[in-house]
Protein backbone atom coordinates (compact mmCIF):
# COMPACT_ATOMS: atom_id res chain seq x y z
CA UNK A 1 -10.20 32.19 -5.76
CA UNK A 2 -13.41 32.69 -3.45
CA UNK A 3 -11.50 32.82 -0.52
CA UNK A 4 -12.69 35.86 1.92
CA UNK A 5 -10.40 37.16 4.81
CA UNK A 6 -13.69 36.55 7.04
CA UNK A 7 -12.72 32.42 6.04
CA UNK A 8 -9.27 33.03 7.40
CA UNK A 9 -8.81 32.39 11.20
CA UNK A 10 -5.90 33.50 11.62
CA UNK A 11 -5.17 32.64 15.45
CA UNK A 12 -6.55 29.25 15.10
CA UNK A 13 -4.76 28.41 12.06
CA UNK A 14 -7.45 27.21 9.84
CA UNK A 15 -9.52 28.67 7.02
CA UNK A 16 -12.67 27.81 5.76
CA UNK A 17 -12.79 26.46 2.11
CA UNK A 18 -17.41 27.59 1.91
CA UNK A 19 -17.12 28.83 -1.55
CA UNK A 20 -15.42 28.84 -5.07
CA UNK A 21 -15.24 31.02 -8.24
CA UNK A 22 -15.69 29.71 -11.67
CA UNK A 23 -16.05 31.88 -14.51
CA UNK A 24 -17.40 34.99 -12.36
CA UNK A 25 -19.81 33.26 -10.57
CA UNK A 26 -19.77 31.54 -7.01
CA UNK A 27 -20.42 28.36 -6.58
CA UNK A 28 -19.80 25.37 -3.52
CA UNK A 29 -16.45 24.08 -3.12
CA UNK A 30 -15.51 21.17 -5.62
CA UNK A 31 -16.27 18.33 -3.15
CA UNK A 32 -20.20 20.23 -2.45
CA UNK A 33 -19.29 21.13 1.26
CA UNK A 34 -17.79 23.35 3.40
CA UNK A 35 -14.44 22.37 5.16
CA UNK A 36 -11.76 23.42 7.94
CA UNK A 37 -8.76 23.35 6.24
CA UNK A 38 -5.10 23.81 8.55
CA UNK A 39 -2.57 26.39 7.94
CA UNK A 40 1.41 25.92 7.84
CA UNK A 41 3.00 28.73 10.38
CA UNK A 42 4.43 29.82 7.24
CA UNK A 43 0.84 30.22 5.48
CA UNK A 44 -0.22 32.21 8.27
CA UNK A 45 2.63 34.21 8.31
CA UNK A 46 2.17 35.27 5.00
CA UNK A 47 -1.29 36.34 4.62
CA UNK A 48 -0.68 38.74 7.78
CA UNK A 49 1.80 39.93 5.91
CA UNK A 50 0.03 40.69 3.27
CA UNK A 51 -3.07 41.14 3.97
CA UNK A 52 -5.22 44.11 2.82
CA UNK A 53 -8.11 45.79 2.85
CA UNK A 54 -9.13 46.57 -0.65
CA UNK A 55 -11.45 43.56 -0.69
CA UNK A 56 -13.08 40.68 1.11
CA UNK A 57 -11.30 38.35 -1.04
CA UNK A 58 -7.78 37.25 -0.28
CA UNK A 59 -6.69 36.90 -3.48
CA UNK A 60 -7.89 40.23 -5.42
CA UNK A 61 -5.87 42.47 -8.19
CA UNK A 62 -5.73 46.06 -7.60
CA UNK A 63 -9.52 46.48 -7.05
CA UNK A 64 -11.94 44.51 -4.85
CA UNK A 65 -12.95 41.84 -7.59
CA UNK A 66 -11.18 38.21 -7.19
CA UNK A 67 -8.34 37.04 -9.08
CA UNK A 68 -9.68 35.90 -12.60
CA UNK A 69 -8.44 32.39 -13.41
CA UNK A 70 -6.51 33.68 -15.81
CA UNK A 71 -4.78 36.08 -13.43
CA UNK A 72 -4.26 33.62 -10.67
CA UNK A 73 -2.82 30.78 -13.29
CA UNK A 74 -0.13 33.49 -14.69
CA UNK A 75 0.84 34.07 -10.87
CA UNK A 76 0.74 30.27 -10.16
CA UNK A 77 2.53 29.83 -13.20
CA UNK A 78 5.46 32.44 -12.50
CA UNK A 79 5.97 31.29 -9.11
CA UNK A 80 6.34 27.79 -10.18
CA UNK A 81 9.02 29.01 -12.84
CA UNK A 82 11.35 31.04 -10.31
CA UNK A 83 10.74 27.03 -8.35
CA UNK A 84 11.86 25.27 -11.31
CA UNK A 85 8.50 23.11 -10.77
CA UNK A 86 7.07 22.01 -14.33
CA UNK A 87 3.17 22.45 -14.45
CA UNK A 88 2.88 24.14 -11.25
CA UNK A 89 -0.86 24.05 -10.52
CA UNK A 90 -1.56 20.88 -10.18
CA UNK A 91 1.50 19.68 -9.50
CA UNK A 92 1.29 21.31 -6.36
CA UNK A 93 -1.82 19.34 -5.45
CA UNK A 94 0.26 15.94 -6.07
CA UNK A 95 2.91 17.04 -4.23
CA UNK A 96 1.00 18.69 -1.24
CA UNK A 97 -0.54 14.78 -0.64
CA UNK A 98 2.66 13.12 -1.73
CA UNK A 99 4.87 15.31 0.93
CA UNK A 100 2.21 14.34 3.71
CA UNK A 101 2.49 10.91 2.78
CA UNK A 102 5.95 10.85 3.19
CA UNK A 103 6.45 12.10 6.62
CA UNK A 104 3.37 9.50 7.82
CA UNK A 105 0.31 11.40 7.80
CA UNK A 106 -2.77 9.10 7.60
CA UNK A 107 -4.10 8.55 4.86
CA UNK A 108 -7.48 9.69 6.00
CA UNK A 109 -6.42 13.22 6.92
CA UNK A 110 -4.52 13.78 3.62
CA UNK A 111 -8.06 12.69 2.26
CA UNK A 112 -9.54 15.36 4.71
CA UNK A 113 -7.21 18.48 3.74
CA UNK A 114 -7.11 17.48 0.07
CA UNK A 115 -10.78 17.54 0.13
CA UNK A 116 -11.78 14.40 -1.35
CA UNK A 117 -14.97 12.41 -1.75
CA UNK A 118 -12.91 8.65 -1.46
CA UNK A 119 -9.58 7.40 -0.43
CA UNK A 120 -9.30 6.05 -4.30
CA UNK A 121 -9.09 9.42 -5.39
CA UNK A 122 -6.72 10.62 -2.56
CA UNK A 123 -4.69 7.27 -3.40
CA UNK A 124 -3.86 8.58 -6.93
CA UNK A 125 -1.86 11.68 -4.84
CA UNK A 126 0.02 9.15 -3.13
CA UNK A 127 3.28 8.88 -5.19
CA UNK A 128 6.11 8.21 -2.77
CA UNK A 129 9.99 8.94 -3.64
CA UNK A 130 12.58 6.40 -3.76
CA UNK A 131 13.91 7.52 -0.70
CA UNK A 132 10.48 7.00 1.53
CA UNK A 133 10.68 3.13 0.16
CA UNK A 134 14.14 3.04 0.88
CA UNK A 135 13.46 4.51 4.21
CA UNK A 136 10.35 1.94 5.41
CA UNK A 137 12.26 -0.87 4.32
CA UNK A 138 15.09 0.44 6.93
CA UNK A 139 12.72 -0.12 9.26
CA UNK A 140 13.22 -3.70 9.35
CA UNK A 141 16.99 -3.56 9.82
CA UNK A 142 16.62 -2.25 13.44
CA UNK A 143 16.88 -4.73 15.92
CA UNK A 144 14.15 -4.49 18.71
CA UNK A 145 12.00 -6.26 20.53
CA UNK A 146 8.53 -6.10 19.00
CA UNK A 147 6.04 -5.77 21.45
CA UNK A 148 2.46 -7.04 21.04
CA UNK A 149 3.43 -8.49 17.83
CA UNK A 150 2.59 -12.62 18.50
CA UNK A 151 5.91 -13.08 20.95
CA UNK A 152 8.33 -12.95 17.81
CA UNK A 153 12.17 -13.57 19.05
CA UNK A 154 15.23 -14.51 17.55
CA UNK A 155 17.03 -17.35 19.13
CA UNK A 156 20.75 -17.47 19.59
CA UNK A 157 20.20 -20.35 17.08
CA UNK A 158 18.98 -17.72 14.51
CA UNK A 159 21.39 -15.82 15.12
CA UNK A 160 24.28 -18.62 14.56
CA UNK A 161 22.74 -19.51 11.17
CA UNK A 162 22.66 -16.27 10.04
């Protein structure tokens, strides 16, 4: 909610998360410290889209004051209904860690842009589908040569047993 377009770098494709708003008053980010955090193409799309100039927050109502929580949770709450998605907020949180997760991002950056004090916490984001396990355990179906990995070979012996 304490997002200002002066935090949004539009070209680079970052914002800075400096601030927060909790019951009118501004206060550090949850983790205590300011952070880079990247944007999709989409994301930045977006905001120039519709960005204005009523405020210095990005998120504002029809004046220049932020979006109360109550305001922002009704939007956050609609959009998730036209998704279908149950419990949208934070739901969104899980599945913003659990979608980087699945297409390999380190766990360390997902700790990074989720803004985390420990990996434990980032850990308990970390639900994978069915289909990622199903997926990583394909990986041992393909046939190659593993390099660097202590010489291991299959013989044509191996091969006759099996």
């Amino acid at each position: 909610m304490g997002l200002r377009h002066c935090d949004v770098h539009l070209v680079r494709g970052r914002l800075l998360v400096s601030q927060s708003i909790w019951k009118g008053h501004v206060t550090a980010p949850k983790s205590d410290k300011s952070r880079y955090v990247g944007m999709t193409r989409r994301l930045v799309h977006a905001i120039r889209q519709h960005r204005h100039l009523r405020s210095e927050f990005v998120l504002c109502g029809s004046g220049a004051a932020p979006l109360s929580y109550k305001q922002l949770w009704a939007s956050v709450r609609a959009a998730g209904q036209k998704a279908q998605v149950i419990g949208a907020a934070h739901r969104l949180r899980h599945t913003f860690c659990s979608h980087l997760a699945m297409r390999g991002a380190p766990m360390l950056a997902i700790k990074e842009l989720a803004g985390h004090r420990s990996l434990m916490t980032t850990q308990g984001y970390m639900h994978l589908s069915p289909a990622a396990a199903e997926s990583a355990i394909r990986l041992l179906d393909e046939r190659q040569i593993l390099r660097n990995c202590g010489g291991i070979v299959e013989t044509e012996r191996q091969e006759k047993a099996n």
